[in-house]
N, C-alpha and C. Protein backbone atom coordinates (compact mmCIF):
# COMPACT_ATOMS: atom_id res chain seq x y z
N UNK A 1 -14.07 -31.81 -25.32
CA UNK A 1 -14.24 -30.38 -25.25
C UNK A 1 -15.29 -29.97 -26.29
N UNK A 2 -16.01 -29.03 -26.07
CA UNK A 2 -17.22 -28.46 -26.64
C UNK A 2 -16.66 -28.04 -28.08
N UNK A 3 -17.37 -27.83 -29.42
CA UNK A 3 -17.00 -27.22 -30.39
C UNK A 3 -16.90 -25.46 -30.08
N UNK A 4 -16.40 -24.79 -30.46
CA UNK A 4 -16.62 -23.27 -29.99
C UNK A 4 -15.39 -22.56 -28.92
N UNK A 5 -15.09 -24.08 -28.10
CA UNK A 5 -14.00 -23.57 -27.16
C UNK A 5 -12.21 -22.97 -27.96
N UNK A 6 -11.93 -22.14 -27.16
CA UNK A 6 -10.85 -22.07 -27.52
C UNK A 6 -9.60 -21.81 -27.04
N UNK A 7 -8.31 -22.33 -27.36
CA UNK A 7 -7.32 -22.96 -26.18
C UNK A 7 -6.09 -22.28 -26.70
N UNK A 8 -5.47 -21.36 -25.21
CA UNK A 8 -4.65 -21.11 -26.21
C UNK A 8 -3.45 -21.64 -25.36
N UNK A 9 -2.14 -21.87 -26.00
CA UNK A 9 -0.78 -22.31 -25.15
C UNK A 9 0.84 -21.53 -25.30
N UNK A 10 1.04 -20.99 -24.50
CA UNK A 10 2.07 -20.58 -24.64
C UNK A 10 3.30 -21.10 -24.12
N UNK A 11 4.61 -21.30 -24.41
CA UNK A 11 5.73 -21.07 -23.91
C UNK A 11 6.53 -20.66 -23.23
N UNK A 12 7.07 -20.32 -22.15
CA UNK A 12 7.42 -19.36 -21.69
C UNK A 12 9.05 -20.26 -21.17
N UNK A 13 9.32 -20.90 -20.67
CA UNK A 13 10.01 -21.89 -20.67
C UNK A 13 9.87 -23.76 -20.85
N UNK A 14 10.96 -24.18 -20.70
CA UNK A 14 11.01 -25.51 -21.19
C UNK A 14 9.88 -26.21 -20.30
N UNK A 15 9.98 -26.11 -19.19
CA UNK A 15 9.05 -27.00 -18.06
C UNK A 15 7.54 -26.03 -17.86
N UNK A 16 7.52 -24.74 -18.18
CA UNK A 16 6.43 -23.92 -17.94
C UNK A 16 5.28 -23.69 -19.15
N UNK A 17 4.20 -23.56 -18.86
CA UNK A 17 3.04 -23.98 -20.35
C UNK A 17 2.13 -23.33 -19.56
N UNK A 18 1.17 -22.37 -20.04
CA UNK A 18 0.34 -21.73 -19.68
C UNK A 18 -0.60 -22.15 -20.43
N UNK A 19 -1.77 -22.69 -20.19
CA UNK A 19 -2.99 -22.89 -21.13
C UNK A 19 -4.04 -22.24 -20.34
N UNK A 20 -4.86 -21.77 -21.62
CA UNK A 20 -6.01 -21.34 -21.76
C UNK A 20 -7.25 -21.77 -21.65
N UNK A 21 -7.96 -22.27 -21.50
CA UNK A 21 -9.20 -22.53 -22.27
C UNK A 21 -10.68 -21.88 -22.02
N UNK A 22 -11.37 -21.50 -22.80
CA UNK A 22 -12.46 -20.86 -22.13
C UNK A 22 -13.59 -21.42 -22.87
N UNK A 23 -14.84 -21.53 -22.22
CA UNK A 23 -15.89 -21.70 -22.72
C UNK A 23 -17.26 -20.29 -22.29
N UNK A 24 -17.99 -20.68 -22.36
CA UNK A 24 -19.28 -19.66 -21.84
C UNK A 24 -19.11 -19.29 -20.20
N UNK A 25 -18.71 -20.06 -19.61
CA UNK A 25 -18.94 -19.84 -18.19
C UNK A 25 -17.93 -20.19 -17.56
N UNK A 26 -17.03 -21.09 -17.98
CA UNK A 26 -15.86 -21.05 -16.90
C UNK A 26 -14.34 -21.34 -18.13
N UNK A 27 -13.04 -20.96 -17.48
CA UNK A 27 -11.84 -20.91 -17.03
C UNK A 27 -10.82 -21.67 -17.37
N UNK A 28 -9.98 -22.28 -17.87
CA UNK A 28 -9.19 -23.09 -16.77
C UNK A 28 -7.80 -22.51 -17.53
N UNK A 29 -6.89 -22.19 -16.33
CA UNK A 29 -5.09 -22.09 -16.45
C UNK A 29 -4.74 -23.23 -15.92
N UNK A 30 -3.54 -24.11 -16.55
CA UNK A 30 -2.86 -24.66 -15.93
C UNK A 30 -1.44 -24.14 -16.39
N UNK A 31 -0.71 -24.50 -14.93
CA UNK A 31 0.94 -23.77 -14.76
C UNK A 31 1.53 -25.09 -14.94
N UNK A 32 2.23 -25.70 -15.51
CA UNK A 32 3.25 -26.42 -15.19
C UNK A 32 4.19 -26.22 -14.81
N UNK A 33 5.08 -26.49 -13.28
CA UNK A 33 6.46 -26.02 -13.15
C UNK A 33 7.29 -27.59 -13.08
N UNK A 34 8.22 -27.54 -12.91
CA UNK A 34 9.07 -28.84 -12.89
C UNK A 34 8.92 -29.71 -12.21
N UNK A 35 8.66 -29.44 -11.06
CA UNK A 35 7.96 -30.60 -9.57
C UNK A 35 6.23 -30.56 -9.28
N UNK A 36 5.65 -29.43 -9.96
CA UNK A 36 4.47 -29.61 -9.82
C UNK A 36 3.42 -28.47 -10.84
N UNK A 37 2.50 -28.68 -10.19
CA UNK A 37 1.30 -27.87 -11.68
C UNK A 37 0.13 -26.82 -11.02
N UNK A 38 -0.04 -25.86 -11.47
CA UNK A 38 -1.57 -25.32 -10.85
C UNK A 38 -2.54 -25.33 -11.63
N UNK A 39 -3.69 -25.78 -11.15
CA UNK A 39 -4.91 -25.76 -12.11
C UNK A 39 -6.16 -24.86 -11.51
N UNK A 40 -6.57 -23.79 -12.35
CA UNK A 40 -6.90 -22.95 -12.07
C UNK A 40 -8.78 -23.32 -12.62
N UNK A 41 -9.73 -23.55 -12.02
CA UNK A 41 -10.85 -23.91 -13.33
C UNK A 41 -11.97 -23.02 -12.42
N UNK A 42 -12.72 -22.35 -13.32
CA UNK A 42 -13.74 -21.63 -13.16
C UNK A 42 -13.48 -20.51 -12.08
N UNK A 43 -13.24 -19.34 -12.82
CA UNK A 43 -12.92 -18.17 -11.68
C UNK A 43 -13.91 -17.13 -12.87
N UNK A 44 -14.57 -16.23 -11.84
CA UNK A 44 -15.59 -15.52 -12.75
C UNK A 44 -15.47 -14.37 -11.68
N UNK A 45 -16.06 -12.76 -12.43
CA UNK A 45 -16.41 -11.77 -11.63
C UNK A 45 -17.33 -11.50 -10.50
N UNK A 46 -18.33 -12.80 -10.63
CA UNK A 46 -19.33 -12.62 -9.66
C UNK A 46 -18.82 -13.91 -8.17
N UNK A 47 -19.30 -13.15 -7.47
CA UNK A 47 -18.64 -13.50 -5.57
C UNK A 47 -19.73 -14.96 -5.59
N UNK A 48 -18.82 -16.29 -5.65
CA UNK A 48 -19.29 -17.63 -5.67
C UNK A 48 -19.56 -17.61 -3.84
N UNK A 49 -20.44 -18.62 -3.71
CA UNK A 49 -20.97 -19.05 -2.22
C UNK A 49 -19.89 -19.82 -1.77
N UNK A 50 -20.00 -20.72 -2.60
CA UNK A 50 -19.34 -21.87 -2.21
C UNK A 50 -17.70 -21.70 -3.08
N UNK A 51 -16.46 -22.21 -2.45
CA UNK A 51 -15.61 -22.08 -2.77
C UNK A 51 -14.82 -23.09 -2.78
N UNK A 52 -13.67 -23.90 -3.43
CA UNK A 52 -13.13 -25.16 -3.40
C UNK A 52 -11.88 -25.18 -3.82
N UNK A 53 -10.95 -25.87 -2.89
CA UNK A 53 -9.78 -25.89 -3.20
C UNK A 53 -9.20 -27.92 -3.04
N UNK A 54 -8.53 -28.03 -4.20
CA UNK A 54 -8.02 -29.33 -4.58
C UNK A 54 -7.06 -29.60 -4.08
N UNK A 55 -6.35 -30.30 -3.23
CA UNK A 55 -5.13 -30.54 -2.34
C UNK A 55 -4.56 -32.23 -2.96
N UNK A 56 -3.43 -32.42 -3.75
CA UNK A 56 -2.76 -33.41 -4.14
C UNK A 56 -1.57 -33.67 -3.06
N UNK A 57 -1.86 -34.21 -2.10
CA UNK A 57 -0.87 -35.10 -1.03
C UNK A 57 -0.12 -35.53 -1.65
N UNK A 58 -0.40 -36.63 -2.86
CA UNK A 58 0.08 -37.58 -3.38
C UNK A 58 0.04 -36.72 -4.68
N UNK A 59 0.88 -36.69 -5.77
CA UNK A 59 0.71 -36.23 -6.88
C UNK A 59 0.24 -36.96 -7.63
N UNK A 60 0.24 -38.53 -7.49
CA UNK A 60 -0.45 -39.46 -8.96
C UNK A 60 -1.28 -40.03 -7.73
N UNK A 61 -1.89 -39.58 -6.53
CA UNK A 61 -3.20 -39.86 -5.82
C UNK A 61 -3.89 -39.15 -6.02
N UNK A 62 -5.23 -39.04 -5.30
CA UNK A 62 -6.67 -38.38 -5.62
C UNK A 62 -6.73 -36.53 -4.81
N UNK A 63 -7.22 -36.08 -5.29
CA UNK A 63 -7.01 -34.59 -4.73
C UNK A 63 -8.36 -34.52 -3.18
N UNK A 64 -7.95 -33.97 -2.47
CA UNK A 64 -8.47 -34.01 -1.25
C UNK A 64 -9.41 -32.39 -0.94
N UNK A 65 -10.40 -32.44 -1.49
CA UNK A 65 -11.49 -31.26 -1.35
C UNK A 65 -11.08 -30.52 -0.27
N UNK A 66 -11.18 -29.11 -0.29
CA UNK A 66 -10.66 -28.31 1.13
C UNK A 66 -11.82 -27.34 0.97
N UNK A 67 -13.13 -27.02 1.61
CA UNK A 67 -14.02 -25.37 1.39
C UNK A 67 -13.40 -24.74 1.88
N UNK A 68 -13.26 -23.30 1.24
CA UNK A 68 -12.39 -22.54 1.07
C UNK A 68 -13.45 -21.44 1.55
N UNK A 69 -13.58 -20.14 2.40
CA UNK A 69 -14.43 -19.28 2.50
C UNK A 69 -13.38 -17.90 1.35
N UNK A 70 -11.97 -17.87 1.47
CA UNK A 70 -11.64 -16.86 0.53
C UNK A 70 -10.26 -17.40 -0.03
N UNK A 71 -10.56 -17.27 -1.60
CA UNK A 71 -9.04 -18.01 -2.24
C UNK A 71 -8.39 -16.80 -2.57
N UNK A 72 -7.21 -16.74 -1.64
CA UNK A 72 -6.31 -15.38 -2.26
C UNK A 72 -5.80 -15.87 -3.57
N UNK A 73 -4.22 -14.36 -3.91
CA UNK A 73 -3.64 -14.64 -4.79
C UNK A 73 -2.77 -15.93 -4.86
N UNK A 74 -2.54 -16.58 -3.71
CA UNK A 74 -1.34 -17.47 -3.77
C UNK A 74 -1.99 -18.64 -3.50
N UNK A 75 -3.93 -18.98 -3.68
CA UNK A 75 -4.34 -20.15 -3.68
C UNK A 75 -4.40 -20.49 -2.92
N UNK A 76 -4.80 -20.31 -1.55
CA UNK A 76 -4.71 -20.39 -0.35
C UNK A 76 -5.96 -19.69 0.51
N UNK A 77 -6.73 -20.69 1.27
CA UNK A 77 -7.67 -19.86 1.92
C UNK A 77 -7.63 -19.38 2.96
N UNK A 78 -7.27 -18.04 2.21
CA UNK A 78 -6.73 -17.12 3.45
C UNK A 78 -7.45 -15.38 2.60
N UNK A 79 -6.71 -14.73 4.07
CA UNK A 79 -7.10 -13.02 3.58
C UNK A 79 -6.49 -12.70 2.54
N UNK A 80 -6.74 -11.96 1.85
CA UNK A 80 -5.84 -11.05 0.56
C UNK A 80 -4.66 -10.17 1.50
N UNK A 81 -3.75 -10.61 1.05
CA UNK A 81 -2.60 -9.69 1.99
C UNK A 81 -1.68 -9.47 0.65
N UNK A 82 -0.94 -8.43 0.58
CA UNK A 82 0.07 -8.20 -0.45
C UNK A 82 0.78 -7.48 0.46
N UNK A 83 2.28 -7.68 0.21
CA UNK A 83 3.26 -7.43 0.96
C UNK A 83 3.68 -5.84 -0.31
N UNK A 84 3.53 -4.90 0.22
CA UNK A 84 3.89 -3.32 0.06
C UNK A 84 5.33 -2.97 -0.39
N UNK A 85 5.91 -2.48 -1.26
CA UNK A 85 7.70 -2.11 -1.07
C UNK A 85 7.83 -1.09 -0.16
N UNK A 86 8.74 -1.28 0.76
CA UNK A 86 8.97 -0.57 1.54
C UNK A 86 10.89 0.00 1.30
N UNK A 87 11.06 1.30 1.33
CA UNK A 87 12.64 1.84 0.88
C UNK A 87 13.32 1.58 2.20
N UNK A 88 12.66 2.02 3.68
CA UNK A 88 13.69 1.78 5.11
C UNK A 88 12.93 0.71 5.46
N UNK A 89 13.69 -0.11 6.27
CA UNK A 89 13.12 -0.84 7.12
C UNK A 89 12.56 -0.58 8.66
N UNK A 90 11.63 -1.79 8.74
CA UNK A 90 10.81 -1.49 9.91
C UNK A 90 11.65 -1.37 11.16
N UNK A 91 12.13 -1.56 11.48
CA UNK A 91 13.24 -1.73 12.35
C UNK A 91 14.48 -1.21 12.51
N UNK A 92 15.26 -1.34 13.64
CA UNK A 92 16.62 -1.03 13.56
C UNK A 92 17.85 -1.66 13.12
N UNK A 93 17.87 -2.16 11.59
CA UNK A 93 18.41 -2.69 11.13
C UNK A 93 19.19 -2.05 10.22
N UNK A 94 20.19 -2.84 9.46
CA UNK A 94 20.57 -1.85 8.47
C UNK A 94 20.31 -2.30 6.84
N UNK A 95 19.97 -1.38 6.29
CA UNK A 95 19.42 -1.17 4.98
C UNK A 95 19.91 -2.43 4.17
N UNK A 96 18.98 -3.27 3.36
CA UNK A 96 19.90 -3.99 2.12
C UNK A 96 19.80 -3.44 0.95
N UNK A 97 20.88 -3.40 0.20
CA UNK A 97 21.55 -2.14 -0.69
C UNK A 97 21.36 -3.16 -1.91
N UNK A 98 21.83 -4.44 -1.86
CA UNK A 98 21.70 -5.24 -3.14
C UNK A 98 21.35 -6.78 -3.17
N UNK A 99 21.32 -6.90 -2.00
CA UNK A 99 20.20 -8.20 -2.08
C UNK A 99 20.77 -9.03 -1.84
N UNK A 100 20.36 -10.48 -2.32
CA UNK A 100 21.35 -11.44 -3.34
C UNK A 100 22.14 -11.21 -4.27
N UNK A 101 22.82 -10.81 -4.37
CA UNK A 101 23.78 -10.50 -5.28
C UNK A 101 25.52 -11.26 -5.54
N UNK A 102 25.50 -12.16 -6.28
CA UNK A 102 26.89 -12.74 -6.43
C UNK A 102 28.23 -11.77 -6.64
N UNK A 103 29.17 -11.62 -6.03
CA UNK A 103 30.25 -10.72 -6.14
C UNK A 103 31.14 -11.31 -6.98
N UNK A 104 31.49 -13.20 -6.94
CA UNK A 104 32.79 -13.43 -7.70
C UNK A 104 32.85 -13.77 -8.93
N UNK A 105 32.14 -12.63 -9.73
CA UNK A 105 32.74 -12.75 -11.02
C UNK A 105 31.83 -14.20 -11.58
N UNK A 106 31.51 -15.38 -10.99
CA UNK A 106 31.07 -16.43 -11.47
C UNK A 106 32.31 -17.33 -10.92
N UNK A 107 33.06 -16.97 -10.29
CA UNK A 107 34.03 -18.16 -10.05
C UNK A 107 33.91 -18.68 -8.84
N UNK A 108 32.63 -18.97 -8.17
CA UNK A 108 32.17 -19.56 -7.38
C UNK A 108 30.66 -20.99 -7.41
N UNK A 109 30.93 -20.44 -8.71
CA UNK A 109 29.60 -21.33 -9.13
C UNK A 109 29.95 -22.30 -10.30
N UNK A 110 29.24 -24.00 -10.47
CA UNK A 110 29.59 -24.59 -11.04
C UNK A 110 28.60 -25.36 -11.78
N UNK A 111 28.57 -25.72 -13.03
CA UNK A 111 27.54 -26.51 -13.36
C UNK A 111 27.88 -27.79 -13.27
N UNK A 112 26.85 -28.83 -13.52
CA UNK A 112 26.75 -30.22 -13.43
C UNK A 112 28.23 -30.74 -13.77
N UNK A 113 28.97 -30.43 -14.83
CA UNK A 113 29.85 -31.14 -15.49
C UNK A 113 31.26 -30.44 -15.01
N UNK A 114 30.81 -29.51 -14.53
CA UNK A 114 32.23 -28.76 -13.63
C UNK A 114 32.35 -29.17 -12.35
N UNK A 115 31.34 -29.47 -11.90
CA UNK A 115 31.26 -30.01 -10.55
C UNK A 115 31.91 -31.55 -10.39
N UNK A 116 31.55 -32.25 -11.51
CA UNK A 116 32.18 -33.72 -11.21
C UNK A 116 33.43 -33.70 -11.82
N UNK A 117 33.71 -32.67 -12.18
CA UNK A 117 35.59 -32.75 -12.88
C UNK A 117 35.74 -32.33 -11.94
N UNK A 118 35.66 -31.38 -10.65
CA UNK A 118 36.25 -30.78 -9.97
C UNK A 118 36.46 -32.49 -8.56
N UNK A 119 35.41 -32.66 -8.92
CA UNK A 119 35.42 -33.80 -7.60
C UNK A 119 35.92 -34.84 -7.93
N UNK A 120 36.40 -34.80 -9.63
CA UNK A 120 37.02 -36.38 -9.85
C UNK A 120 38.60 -35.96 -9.46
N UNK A 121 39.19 -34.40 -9.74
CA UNK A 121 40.02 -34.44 -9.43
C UNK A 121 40.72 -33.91 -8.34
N UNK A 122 39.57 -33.47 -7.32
CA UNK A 122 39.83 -33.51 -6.23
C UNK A 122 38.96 -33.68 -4.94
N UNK A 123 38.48 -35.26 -4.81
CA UNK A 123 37.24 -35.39 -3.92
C UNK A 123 37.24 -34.89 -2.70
N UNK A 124 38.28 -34.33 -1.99
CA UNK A 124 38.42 -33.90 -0.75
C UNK A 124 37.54 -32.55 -0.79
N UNK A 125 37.12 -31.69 -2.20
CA UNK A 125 36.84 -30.38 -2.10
C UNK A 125 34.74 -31.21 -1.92
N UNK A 126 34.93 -32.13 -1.89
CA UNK A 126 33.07 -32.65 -1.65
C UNK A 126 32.40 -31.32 -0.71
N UNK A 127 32.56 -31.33 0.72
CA UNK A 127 32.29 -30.37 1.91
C UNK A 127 31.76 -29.08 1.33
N UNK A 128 32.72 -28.30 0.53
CA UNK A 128 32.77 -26.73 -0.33
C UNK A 128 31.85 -26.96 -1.01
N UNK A 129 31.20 -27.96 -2.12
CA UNK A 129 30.43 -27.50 -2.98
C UNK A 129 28.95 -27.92 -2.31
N UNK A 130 28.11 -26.71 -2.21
CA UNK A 130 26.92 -26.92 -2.15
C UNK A 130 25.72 -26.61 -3.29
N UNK A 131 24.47 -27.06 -3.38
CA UNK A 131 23.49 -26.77 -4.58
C UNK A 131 22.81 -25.87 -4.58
N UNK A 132 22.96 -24.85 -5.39
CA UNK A 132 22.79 -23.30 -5.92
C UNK A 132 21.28 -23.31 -6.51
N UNK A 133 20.52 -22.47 -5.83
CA UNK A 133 18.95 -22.55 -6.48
C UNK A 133 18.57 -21.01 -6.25
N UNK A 134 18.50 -20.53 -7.88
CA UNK A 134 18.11 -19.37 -8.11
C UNK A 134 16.90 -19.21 -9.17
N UNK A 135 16.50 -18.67 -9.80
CA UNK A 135 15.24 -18.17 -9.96
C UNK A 135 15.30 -18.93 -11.75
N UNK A 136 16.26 -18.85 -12.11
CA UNK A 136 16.33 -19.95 -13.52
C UNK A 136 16.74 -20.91 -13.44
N UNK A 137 17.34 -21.87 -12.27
CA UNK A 137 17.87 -22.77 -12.01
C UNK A 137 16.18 -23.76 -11.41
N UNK A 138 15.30 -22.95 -10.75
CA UNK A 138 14.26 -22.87 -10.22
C UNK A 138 13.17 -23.46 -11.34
N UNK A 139 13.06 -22.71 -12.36
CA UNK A 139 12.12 -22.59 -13.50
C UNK A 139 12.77 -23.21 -14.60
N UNK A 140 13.94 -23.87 -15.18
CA UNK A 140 14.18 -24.70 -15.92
C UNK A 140 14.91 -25.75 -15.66
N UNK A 141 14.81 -26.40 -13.90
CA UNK A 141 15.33 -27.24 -13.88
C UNK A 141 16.39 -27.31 -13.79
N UNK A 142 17.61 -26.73 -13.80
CA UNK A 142 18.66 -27.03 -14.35
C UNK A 142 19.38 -27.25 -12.79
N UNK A 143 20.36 -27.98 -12.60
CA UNK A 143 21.19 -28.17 -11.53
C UNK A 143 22.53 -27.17 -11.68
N UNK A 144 22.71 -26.27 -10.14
CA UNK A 144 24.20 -25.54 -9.95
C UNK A 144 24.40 -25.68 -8.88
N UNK A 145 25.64 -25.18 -9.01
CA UNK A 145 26.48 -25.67 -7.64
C UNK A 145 27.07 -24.69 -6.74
N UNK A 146 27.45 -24.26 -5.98
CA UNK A 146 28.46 -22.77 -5.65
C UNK A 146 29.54 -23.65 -4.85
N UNK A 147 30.80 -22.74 -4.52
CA UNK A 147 31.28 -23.26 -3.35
C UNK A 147 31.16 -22.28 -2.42
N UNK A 148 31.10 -22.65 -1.02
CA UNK A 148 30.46 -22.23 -0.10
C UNK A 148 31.88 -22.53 1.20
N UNK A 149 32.55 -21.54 1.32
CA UNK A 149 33.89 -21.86 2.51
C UNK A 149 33.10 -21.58 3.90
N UNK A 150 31.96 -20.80 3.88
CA UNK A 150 31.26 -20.93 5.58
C UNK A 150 31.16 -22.18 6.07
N UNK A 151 32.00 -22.34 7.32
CA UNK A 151 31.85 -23.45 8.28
C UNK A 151 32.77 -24.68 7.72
N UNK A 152 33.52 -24.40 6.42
CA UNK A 152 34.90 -25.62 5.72
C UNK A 152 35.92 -25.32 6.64
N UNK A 153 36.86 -25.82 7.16
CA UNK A 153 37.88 -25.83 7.63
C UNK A 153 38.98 -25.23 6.53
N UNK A 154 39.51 -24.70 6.49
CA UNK A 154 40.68 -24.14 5.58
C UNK A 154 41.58 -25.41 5.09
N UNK A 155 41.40 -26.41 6.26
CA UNK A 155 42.50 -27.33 5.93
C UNK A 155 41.93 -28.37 4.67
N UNK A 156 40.73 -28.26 4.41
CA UNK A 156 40.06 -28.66 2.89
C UNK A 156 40.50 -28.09 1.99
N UNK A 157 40.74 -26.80 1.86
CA UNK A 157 40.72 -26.94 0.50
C UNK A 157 42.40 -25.86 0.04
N UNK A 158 43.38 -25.22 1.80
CA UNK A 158 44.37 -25.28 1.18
C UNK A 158 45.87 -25.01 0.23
N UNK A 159 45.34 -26.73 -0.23
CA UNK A 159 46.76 -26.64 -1.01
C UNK A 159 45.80 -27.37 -2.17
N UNK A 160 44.27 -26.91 -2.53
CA UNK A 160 43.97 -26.94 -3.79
C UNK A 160 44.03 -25.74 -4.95
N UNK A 161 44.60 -26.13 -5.97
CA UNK A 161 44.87 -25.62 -6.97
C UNK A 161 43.76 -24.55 -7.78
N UNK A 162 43.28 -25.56 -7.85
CA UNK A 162 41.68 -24.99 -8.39
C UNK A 162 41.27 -23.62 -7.67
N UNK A 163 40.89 -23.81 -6.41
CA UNK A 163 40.58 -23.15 -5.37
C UNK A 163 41.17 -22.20 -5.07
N UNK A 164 42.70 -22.05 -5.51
CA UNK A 164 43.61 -20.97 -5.19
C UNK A 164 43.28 -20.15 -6.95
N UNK A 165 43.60 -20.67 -7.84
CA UNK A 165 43.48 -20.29 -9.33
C UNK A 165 41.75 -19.17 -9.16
N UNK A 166 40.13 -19.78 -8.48
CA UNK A 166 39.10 -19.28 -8.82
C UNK A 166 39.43 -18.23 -7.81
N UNK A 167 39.79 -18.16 -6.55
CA UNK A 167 40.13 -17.23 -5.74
C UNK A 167 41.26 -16.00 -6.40
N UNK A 168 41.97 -16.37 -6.95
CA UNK A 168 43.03 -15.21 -7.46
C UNK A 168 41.77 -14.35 -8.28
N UNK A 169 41.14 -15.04 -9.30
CA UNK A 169 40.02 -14.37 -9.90
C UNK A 169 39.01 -13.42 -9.29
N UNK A 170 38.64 -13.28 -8.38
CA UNK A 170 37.81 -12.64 -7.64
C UNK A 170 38.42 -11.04 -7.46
């Protein structure tokens, strides 16, 4: 790197690193997320001819050149589209009021080490627990679990204890 350049790095989470670097004429961000990275190099105010996008098939293979006529926001050569908030919906549907939103208290969700006590001491509940991916679970990696009774047979889970105890909670 040139003398003069200067780099800056931030934190933002454990797996995420934002760097800087700039020189006279070009750029570069890189994102690190947990399964993969964006590298951002030479983006300037003036409208480039030529445009290029790096495609990693392989992550420790060679990146596969793509010309790009327009790189939106999401890196992709495509139109600039941004999706608008809208309060009603387009349609005849009915309104969502809160989203995603967990109702039980947390007694549906399990981490790594709750999950294998629950299955050492009762492997029949395997079916119920499925893997929970939310927006910090997403960005630091971390593994969760929920249980999930859509489509379990009742006759799983019962005359489990557990299951009756997180249910009274709710």
């Amino acid at each position: 790197m040139a003398a003069g350049n200067i780099i800056y790095l931030k934190r933002y989470a454990p797996y995420l690193f934002f760097i800087k670097c700039f020189t006279e004429i070009t750029a570069i961000i890189i994102v690190f997320f947990p399964k993969f990275c964006i590298v951002i190099i030479g983006f300037s105010r003036l409208e480039r001819a030529e445009k290029r996008l790096f495609v990693y098939d392989d992550i420790r293979g060679k990146p596969r050149e793509v010309k790009a006529s327009q790189i939106n926001a999401y890196l992709l050569d495509a139109p600039n589209v941004f999706i608008e908030r809208r309060l009603k919906p387009l349609c005849g549907v009915s309104e969502i009021l809160l989203g995603n939103v967990p109702r039980d208290d947390g007694n549906f969700f399990l981490d790594k080490s709750q999950r294998a006590e629950l299955l050492k001491k009762e492997p029949a509940l395997k079916p119920l627990i499925r893997p929970f991916l939310g927006s910090i679970e997403f960005l630091h990696n971390l593994p969760r679990y929920c249980l999930w009774f859509d489509g379990v047979s009742p006759a799983v889970y019962k005359n489990s204890k557990e299951i009756k105890e997180r249910l009274a909670r709710i």
